[in-house]
C-alpha atoms as a PDB file:
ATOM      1  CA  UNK A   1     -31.510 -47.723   2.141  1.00  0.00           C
ATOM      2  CA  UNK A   2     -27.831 -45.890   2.146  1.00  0.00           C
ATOM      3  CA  UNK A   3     -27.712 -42.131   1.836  1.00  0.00           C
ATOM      4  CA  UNK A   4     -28.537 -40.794  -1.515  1.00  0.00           C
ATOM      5  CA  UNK A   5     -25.385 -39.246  -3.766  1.00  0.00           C
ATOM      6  CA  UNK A   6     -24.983 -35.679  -4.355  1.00  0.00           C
ATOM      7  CA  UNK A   7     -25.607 -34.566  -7.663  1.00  0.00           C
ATOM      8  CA  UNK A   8     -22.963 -32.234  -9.299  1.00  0.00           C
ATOM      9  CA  UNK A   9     -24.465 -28.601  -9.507  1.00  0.00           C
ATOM     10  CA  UNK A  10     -25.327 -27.553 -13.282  1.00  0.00           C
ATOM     11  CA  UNK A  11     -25.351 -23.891 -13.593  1.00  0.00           C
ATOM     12  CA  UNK A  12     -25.672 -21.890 -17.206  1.00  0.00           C
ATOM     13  CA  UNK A  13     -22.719 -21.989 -19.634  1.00  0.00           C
ATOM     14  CA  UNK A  14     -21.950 -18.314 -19.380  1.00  0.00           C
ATOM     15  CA  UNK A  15     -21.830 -18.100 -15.290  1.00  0.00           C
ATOM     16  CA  UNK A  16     -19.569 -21.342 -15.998  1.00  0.00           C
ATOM     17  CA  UNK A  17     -16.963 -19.051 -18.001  1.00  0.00           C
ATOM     18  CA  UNK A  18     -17.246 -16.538 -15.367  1.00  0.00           C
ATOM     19  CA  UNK A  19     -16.673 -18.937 -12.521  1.00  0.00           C
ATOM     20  CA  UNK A  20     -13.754 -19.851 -14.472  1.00  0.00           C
ATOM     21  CA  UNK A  21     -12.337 -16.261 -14.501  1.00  0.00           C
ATOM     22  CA  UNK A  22     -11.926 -15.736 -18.317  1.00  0.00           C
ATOM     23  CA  UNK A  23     -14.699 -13.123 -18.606  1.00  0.00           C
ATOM     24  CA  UNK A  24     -17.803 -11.452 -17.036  1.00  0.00           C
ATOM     25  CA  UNK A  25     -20.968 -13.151 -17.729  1.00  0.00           C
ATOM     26  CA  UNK A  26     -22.595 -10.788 -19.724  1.00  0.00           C
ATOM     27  CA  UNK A  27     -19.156 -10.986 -22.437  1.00  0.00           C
ATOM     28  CA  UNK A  28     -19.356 -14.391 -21.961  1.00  0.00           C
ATOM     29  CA  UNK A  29     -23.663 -14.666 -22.700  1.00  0.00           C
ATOM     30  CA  UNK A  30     -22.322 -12.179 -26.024  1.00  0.00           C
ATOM     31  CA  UNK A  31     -19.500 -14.825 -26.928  1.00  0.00           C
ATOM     32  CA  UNK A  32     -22.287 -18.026 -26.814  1.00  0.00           C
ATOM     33  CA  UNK A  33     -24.689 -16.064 -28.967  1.00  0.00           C
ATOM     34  CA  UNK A  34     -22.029 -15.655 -31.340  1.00  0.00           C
ATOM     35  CA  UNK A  35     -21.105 -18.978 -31.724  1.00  0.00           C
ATOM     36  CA  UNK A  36     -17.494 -18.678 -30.252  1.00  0.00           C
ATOM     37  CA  UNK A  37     -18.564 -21.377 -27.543  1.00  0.00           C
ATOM     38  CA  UNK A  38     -18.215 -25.306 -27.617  1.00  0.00           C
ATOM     39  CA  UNK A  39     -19.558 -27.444 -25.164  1.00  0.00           C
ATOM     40  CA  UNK A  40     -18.259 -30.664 -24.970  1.00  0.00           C
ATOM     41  CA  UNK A  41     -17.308 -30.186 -29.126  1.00  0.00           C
ATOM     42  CA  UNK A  42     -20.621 -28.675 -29.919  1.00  0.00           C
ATOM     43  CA  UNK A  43     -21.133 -25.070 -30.249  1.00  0.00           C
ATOM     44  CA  UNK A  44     -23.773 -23.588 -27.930  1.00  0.00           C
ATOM     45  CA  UNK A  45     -26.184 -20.498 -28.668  1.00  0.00           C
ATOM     46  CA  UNK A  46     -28.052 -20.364 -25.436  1.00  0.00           C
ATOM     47  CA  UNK A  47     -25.901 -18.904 -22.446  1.00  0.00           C
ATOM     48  CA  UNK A  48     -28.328 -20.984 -20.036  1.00  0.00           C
ATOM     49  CA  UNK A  49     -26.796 -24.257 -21.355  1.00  0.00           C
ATOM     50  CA  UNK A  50     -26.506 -26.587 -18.405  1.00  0.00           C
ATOM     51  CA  UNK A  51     -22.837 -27.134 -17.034  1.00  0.00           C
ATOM     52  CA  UNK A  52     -20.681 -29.353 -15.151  1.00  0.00           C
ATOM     53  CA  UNK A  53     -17.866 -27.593 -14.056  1.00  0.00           C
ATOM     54  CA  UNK A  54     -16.712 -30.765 -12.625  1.00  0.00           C
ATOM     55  CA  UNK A  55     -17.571 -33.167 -16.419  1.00  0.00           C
ATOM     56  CA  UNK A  56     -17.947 -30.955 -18.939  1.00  0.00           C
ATOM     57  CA  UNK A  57     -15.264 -29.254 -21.313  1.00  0.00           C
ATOM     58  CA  UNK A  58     -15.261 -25.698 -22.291  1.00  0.00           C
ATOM     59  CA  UNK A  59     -13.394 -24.111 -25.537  1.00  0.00           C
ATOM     60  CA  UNK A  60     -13.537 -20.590 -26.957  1.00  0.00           C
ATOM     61  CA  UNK A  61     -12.084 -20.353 -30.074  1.00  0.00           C
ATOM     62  CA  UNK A  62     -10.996 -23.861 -30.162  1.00  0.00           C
ATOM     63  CA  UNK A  63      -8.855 -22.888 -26.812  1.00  0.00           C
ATOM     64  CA  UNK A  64      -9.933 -25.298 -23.506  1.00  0.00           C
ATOM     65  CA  UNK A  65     -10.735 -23.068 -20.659  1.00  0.00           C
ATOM     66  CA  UNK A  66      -9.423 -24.195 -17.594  1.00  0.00           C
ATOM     67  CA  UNK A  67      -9.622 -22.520 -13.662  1.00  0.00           C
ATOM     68  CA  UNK A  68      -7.135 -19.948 -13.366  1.00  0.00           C
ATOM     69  CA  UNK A  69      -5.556 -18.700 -10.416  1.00  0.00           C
ATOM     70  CA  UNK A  70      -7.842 -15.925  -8.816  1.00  0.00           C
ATOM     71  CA  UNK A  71      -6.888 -12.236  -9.213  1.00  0.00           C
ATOM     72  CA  UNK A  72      -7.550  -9.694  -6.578  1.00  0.00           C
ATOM     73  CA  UNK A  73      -5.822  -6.142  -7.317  1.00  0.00           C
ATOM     74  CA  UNK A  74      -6.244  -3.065  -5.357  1.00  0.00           C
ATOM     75  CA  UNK A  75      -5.295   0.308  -7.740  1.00  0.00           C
ATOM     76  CA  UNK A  76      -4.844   3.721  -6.520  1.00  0.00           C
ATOM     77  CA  UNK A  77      -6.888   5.236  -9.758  1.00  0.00           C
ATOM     78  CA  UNK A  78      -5.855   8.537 -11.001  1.00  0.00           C
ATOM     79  CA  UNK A  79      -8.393  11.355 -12.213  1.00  0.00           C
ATOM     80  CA  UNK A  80      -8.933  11.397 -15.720  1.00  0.00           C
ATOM     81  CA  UNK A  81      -9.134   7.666 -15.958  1.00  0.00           C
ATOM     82  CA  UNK A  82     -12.801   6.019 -17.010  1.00  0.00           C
ATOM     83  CA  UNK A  83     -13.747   2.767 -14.732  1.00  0.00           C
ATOM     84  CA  UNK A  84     -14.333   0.573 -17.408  1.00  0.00           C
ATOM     85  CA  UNK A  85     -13.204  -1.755 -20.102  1.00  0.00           C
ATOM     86  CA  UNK A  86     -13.634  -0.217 -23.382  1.00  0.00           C
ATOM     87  CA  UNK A  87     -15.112   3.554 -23.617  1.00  0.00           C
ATOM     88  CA  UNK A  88     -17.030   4.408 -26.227  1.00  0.00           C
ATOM     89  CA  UNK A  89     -15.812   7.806 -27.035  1.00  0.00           C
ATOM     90  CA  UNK A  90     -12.475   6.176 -26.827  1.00  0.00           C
ATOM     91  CA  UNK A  91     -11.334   8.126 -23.635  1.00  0.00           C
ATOM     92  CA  UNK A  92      -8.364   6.793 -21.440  1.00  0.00           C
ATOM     93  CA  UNK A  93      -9.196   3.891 -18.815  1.00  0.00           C
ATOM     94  CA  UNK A  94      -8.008   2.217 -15.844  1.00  0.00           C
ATOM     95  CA  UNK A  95      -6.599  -0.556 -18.003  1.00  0.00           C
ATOM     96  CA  UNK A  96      -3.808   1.560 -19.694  1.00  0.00           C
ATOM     97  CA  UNK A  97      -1.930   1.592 -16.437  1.00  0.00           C
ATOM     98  CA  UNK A  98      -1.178  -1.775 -16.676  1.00  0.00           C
ATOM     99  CA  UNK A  99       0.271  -1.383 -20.592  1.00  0.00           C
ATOM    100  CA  UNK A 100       2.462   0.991 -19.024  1.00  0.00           C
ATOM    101  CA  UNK A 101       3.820  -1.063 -16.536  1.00  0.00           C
ATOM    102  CA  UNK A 102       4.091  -4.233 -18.814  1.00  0.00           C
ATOM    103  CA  UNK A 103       0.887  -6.600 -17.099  1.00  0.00           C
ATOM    104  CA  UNK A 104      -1.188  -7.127 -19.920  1.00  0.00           C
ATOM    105  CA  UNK A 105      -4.894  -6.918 -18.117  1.00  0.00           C
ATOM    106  CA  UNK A 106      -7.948  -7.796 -20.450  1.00  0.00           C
ATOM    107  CA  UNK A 107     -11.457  -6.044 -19.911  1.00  0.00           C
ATOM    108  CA  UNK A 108     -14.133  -5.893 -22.573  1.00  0.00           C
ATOM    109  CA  UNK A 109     -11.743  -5.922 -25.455  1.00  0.00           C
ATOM    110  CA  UNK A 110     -11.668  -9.682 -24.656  1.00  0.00           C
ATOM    111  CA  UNK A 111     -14.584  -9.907 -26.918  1.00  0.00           C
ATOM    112  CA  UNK A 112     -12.408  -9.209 -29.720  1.00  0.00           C
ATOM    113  CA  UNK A 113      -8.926 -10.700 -28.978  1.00  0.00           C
ATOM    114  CA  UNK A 114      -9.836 -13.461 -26.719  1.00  0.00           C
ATOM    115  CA  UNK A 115      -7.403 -16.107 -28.703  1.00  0.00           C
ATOM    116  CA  UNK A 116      -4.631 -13.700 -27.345  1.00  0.00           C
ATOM    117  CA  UNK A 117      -5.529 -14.783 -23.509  1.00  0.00           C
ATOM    118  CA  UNK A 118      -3.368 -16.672 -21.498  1.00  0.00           C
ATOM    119  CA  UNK A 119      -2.947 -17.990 -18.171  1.00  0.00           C
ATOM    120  CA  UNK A 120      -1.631 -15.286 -15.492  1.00  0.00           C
ATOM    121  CA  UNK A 121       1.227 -17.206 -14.427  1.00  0.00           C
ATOM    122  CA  UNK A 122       3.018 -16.757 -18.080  1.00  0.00           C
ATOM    123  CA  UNK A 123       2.898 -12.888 -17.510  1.00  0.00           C
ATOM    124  CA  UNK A 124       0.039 -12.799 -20.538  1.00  0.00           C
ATOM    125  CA  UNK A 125      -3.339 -11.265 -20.739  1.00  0.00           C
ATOM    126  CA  UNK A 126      -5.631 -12.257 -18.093  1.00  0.00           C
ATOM    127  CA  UNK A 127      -9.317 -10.829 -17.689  1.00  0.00           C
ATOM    128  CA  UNK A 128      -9.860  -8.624 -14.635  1.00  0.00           C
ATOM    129  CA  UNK A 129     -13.053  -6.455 -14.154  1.00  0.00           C
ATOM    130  CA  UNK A 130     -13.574  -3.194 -11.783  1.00  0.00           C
ATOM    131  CA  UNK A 131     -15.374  -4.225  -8.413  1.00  0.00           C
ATOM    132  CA  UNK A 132     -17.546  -1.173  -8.333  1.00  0.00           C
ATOM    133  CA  UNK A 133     -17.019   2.345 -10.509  1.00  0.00           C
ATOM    134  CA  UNK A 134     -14.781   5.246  -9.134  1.00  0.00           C
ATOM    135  CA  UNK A 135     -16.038   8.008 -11.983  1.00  0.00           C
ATOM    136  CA  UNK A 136     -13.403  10.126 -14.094  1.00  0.00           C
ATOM    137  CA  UNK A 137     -12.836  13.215 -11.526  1.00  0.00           C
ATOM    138  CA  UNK A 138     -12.421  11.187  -8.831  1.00  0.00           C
ATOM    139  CA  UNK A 139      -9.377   8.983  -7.482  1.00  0.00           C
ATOM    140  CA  UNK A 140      -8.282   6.674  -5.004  1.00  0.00           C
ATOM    141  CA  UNK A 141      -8.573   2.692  -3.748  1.00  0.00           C
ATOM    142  CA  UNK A 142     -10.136   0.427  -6.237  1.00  0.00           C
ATOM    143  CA  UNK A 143      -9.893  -3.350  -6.283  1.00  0.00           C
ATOM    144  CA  UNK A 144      -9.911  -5.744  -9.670  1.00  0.00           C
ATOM    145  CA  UNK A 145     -10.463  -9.052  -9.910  1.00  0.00           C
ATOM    146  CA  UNK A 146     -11.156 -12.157 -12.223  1.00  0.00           C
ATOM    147  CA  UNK A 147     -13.334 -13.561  -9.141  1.00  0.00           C
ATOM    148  CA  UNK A 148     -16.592 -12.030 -10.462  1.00  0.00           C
ATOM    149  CA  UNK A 149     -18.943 -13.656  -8.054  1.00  0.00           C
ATOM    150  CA  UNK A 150     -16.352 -12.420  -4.972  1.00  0.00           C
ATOM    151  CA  UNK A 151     -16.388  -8.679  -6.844  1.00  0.00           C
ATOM    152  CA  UNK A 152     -20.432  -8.837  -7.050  1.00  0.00           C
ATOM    153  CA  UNK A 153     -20.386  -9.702  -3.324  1.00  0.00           C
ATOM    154  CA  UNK A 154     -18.318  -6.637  -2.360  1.00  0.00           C
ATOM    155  CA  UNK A 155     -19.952  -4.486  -4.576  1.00  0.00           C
ATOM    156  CA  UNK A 156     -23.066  -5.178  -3.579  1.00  0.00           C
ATOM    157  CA  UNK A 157     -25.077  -2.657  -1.538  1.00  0.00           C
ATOM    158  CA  UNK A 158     -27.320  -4.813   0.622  1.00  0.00           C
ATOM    159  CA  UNK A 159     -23.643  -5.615   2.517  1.00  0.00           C
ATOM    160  CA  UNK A 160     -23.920  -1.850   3.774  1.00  0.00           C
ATOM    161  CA  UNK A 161     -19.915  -1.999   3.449  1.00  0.00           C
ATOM    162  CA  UNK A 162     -17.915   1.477   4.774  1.00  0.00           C
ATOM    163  CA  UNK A 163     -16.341   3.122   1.869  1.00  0.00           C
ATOM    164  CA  UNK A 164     -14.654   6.261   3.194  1.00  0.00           C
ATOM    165  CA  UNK A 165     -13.314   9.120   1.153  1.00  0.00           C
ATOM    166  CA  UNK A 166     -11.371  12.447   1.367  1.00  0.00           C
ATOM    167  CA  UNK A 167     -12.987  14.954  -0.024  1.00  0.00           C
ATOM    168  CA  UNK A 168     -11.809  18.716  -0.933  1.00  0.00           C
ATOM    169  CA  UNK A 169     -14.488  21.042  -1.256  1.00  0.00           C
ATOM    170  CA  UNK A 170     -14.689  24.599  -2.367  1.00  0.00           C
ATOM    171  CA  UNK A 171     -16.064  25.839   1.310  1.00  0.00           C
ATOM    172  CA  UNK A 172     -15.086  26.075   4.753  1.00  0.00           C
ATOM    173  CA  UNK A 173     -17.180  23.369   6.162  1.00  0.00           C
ATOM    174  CA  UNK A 174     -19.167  24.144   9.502  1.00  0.00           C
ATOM    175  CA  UNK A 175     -21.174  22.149  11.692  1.00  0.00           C
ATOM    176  CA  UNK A 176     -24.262  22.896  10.602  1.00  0.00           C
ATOM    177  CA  UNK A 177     -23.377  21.383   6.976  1.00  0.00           C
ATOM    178  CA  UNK A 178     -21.678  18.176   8.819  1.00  0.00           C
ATOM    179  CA  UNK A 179     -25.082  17.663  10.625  1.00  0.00           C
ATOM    180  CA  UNK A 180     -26.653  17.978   7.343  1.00  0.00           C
ATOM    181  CA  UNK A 181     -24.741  15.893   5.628  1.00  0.00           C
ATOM    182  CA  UNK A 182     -25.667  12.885   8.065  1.00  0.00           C
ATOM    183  CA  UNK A 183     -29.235  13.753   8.092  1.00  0.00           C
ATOM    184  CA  UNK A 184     -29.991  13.267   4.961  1.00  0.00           C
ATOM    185  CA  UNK A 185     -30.098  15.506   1.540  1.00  0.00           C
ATOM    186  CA  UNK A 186     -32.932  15.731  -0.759  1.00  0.00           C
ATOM    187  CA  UNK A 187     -31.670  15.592  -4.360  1.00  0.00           C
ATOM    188  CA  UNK A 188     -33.180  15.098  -7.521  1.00  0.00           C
ATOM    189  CA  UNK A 189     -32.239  14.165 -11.119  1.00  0.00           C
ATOM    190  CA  UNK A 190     -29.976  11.003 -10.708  1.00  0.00           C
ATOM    191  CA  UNK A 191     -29.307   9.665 -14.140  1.00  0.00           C
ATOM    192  CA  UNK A 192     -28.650   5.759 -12.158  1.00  0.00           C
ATOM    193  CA  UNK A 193     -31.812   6.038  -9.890  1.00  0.00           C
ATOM    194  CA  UNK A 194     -34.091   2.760 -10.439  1.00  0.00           C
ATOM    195  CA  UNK A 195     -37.432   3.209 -11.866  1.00  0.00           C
ATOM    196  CA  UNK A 196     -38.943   3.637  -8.278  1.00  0.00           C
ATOM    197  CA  UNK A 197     -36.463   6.653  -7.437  1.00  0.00           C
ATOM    198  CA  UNK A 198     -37.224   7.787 -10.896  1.00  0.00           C
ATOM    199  CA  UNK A 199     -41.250   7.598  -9.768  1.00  0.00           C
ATOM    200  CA  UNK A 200     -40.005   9.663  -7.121  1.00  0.00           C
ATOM    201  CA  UNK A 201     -38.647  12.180  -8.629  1.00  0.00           C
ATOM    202  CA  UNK A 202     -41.267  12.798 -11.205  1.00  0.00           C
ATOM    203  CA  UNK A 203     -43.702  12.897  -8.115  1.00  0.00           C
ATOM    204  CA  UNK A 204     -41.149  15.962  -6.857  1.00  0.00           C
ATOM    205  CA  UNK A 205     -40.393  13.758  -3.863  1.00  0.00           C
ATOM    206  CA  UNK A 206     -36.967  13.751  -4.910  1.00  0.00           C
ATOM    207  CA  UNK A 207     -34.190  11.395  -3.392  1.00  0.00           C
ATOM    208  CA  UNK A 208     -32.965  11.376  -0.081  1.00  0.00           C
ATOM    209  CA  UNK A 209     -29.190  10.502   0.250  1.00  0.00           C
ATOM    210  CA  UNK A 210     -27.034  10.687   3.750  1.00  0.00           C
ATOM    211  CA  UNK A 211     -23.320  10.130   4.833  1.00  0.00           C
ATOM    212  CA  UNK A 212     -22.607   7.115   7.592  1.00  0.00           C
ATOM    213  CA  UNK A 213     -20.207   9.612   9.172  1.00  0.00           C
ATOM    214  CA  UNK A 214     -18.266  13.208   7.916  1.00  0.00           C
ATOM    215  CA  UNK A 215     -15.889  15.069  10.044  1.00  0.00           C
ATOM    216  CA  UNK A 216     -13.685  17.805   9.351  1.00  0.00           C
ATOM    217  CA  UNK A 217      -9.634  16.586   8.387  1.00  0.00           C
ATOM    218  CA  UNK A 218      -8.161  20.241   7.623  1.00  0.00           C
ATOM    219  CA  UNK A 219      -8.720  23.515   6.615  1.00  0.00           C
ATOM    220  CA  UNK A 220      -7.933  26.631   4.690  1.00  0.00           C
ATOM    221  CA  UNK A 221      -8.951  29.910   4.690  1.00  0.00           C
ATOM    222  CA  UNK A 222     -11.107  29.125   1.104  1.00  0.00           C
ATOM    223  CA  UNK A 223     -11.495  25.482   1.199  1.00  0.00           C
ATOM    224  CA  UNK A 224     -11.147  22.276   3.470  1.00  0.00           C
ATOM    225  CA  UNK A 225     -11.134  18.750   3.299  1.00  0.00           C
ATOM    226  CA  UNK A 226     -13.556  16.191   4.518  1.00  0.00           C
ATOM    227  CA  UNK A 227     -13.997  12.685   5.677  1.00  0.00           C
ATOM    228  CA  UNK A 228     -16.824  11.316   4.254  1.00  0.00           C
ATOM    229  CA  UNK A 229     -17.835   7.735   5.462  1.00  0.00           C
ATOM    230  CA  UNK A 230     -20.464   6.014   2.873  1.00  0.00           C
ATOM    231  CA  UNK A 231     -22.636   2.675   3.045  1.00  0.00           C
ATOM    232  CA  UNK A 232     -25.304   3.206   0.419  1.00  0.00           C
ATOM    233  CA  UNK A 233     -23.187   3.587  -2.407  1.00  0.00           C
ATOM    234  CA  UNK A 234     -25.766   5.389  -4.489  1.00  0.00           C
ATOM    235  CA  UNK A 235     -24.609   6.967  -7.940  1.00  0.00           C
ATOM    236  CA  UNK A 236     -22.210   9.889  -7.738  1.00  0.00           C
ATOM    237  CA  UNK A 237     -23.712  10.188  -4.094  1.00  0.00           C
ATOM    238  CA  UNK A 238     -21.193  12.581  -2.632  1.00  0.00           C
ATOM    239  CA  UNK A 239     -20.838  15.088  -5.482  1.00  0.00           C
ATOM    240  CA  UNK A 240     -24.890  15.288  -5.370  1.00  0.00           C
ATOM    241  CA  UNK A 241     -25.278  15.804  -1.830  1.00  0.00           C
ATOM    242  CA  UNK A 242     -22.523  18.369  -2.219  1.00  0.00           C
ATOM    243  CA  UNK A 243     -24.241  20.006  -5.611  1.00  0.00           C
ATOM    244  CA  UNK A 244     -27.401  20.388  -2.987  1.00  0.00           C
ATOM    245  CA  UNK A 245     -25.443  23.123  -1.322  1.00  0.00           C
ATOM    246  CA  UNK A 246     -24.244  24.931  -4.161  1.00  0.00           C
ATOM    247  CA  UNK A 247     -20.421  23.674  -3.088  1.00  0.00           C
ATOM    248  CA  UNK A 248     -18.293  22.597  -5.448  1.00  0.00           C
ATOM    249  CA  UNK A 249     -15.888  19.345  -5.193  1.00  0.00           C
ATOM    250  CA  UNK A 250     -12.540  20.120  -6.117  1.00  0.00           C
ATOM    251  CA  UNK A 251     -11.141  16.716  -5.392  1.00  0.00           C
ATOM    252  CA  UNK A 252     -12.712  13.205  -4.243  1.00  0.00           C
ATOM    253  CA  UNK A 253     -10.427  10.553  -3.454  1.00  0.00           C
ATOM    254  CA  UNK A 254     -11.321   7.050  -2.360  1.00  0.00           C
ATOM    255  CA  UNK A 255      -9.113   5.966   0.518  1.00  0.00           C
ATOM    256  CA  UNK A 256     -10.715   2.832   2.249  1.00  0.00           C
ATOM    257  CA  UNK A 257     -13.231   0.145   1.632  1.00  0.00           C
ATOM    258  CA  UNK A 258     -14.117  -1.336   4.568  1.00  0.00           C
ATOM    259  CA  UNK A 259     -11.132  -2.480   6.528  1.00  0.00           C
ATOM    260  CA  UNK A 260      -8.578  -2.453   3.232  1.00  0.00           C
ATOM    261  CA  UNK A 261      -6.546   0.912   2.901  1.00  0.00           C
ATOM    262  CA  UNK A 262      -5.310   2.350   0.404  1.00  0.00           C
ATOM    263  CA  UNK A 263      -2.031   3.228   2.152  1.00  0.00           C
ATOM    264  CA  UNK A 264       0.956   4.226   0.286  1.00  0.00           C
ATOM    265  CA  UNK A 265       0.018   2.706  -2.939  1.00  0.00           C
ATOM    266  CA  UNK A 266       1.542   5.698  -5.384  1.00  0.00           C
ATOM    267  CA  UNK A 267      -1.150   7.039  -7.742  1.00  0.00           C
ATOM    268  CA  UNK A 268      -1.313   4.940 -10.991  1.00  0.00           C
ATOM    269  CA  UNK A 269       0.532   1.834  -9.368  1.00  0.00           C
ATOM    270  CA  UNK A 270      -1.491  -1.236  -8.362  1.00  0.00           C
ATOM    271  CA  UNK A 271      -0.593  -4.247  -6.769  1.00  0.00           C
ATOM    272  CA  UNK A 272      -1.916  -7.644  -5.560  1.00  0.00           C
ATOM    273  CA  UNK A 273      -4.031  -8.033  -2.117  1.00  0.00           C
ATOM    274  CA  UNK A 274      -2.007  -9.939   0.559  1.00  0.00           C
ATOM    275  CA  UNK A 275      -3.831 -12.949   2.331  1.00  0.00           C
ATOM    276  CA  UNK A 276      -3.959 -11.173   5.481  1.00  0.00           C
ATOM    277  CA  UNK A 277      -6.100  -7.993   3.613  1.00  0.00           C
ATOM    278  CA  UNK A 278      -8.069 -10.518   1.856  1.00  0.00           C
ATOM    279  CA  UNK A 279      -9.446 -12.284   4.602  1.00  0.00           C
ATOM    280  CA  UNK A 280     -10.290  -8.846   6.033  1.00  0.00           C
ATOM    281  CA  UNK A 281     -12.286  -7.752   3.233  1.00  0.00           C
ATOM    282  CA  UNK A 282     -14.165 -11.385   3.393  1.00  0.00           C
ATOM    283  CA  UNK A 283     -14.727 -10.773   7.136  1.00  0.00           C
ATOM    284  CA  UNK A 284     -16.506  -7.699   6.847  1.00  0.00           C
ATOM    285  CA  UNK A 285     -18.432  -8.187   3.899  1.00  0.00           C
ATOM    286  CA  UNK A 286     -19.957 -11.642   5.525  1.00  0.00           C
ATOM    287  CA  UNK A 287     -20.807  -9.650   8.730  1.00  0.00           C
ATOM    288  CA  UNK A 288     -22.691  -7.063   6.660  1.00  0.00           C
ATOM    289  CA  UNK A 289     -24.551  -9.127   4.329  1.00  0.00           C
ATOM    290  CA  UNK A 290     -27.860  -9.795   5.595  1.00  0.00           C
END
């Protein structure tokens, strides 16, 4: 009896249009439910429909969805500028920079105007999603990509992945706060703690957070600047370990992740990853993950 065949892998229909790189799979689970989808010429309500990427044909709005060329961006991110795709209270985001510069990018909106997508190479829309959140105040190094699978890899904080930032605050640091810093600060009232920390909290055990590594860069005679080395990537984790000691952040910029720096990348511009930084990134996120 000869070896048995592989099967082709099935997965759901909406992880199929994120494989693909035309949208995350939560748009894409919101697109199926509304009907948008056809499968093979039949529409499909249930975002677990089985797929073969391999077989099985893929439309959205009567327009075949075929692989695209993967997308992997690294933006120096300005303050004032929200992390996402569409804001709700309609405030500026990291997706107007590339209007401005002529590279139509496509984030949530794609929900609405998806018929407008094209492929990359034709200098048209293409869907790209944050890989992680830099929040309004703060600025510096963060990647995009149309890879969602590779961004939820990077992002994810089981890898343990170095993110270091430079970080003004309204103090003259000394060593006793460094120490502190490292060791651990109880905090309380994080508005993305899981219902566990949240347990915690209630409990008045609060939330402990602590920096990989801070050491002093430069300082003033009123204020200083930090190097703050993170890899637990809790919510807002610097400015609440900061907020502990009464010390206000005056600005919080984002200059590494992992081995990838941000360099000379002017504020606002962005620009693809070369092979070489790619490869980097991959590196160290596969010797972190567990």
């Amino acid at each position: 009896m000869g070896p048995r065949k592989k099967t082709a892998r099935r997965i759901g229909l909406a992880r199929a249009l994120s494989k693909l790189g035309f949208c995350s799979r939560s748009q894409a689970a919101e697109l199926i439910r509304a009907g948008r989808v056809r499968l093979n010429e039949s529409v499909r309500f249930d975002p677990e429909t089985p797929v073969h990427l391999t077989r099985d044909r893929i439309l959205v709005d009567d327009r075949p969805i075929e692989p695209g060329d993967k997308i992997y961006l690294m933006m120096n991110k300005p303050r004032g500028l929200i992390t996402t795709a569409a804001d709700e209270k309609g405030r500026e985001t990291v997706y107007s920079l590339f209007k401005k510069s002529g590279f139509t990018a496509k984030g949530g909106d794609s929900l609405r105007s998806v018929s407008t997508r094209v492929d990359s190479a034709l200098g048209n829309p293409v869907w790209v999603a944050p890989v992680g959140r830099l929040d309004k105040a703060s600025e510096g190094l963060l990647l995009l990509t149309n890879d969602s699978e590779w961004g939820a890899r990077v992002a994810a904080p089981e890898t343990h992945l170095q993110k270091t930032y430079h970080v003004q605050i309204a103090r003259v640091a000394v060593e006793a706060l460094i120490a502190a810093l490292t060791a651990g600060v109880k905090v309380a009232g994080n508005s993305g703690a899981n219902s566990d920390e949240k347990s915690a909290e209630k409990s008045g055990e609060g939330e402990t957070l602590r920096a990989s590594q801070v050491r002093l860069l430069r300082a003033g005679q009123k204020n200083c600047w930090l190097e703050i080395i993170l890899t637990e990537g809790k919510n807002r984790q610097i400015r609440r370990m900061l907020n502990a000691f009464g010390i206000d952040v005056l600005r919080l910029m984002r200059v590494a992740i992992g081995p990838l720096q941000l360099g000379k990348l002017a504020k606002g511009d962005y620009r693809p990853l070369t092979a070489d930084e790619k490869k980097l990134l991959d590196r160290a996120v596969q010797g972190r993950t567990p």
